[in-house]
Protein backbone atom coordinates (compact mmCIF):
# COMPACT_ATOMS: atom_id res chain seq x y z
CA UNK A 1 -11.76 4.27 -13.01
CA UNK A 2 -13.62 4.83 -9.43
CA UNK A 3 -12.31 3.18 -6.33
CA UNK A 4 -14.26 5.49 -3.78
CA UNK A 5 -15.48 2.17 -1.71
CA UNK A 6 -12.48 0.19 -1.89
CA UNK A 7 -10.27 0.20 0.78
CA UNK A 8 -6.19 1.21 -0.28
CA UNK A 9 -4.62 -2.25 0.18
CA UNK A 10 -1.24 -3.42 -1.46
CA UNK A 11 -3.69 -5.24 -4.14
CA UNK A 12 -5.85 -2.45 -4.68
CA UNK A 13 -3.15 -0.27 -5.94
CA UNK A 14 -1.60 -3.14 -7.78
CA UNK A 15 -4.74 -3.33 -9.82
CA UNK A 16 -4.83 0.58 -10.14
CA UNK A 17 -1.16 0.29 -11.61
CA UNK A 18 -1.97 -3.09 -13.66
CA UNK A 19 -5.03 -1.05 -15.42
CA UNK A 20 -2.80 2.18 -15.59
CA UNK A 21 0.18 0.89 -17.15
CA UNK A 22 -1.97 -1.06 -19.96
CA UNK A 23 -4.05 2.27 -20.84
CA UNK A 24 -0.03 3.76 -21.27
CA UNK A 25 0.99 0.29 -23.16
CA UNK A 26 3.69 -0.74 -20.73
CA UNK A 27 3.90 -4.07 -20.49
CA UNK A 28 6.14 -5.69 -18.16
CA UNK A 29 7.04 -9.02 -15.84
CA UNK A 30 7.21 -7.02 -12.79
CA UNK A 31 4.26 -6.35 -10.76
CA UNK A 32 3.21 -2.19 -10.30
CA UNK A 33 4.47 -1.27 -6.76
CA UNK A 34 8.29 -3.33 -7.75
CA UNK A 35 8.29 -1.26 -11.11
CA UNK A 36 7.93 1.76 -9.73
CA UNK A 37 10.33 1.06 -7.12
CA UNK A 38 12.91 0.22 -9.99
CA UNK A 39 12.07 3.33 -11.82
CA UNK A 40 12.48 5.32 -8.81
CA UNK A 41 16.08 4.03 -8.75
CA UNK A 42 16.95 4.05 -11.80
CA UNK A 43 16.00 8.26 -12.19
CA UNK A 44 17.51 8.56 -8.36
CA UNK A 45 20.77 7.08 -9.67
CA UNK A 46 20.86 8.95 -13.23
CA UNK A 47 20.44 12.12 -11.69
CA UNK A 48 23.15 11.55 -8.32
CA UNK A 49 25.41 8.91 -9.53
CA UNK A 50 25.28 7.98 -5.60
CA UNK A 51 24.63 4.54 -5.20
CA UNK A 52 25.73 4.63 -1.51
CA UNK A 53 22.93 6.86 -0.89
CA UNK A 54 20.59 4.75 -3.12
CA UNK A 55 21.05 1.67 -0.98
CA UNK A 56 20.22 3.65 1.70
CA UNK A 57 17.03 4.90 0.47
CA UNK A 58 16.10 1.65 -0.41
CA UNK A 59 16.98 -0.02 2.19
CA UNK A 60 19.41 -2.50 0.88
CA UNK A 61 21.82 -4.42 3.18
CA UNK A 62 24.23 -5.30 0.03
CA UNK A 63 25.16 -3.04 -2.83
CA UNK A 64 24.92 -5.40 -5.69
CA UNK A 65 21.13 -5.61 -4.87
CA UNK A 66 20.87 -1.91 -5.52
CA UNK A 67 22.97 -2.15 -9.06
CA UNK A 68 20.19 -4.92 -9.94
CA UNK A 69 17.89 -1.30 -9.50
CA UNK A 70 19.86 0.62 -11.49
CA UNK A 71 19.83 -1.21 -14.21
CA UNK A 72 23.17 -0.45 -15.58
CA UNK A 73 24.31 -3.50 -17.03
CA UNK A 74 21.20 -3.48 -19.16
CA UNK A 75 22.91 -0.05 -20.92
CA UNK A 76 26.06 -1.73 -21.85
């Protein structure tokens, strides 16, 4: 895939993540920037176990929006 006249724009990479994560067969509601973002914290919080320092880094004003990122009630 070649993108060397496009501008980088939000929707740009959106379609760069769309196309990447069907060549890897990862299929999924949310949209490629808001994945990544919940994959980030979901590996940030399996490794530190810190979700103070999560929310921080995410820039969340209340905590239970960072649990949605950790996805820990989907392990139970």
């Amino acid at each position: 895939i070649t993108y060397k006249c496009k501008k980088l724009t939000s929707s740009t990479m959106e379609e760069v993540l769309k196309r990447l994560f069907l060549k890897a067969g990862i299929i999924t509601t949310k949209k490629g920037m808001h994945l990544l973002r919940h994959t980030y914290a979901s590996l940030f919080y399996k490794k530190t176990k810190d979700v103070l320092l999560l929310k921080e880094r995410l820039g969340h004003d209340n905590i239970r929006t960072t649990m949605r990122y950790t996805h820990l009630d989907e392990e139970k």
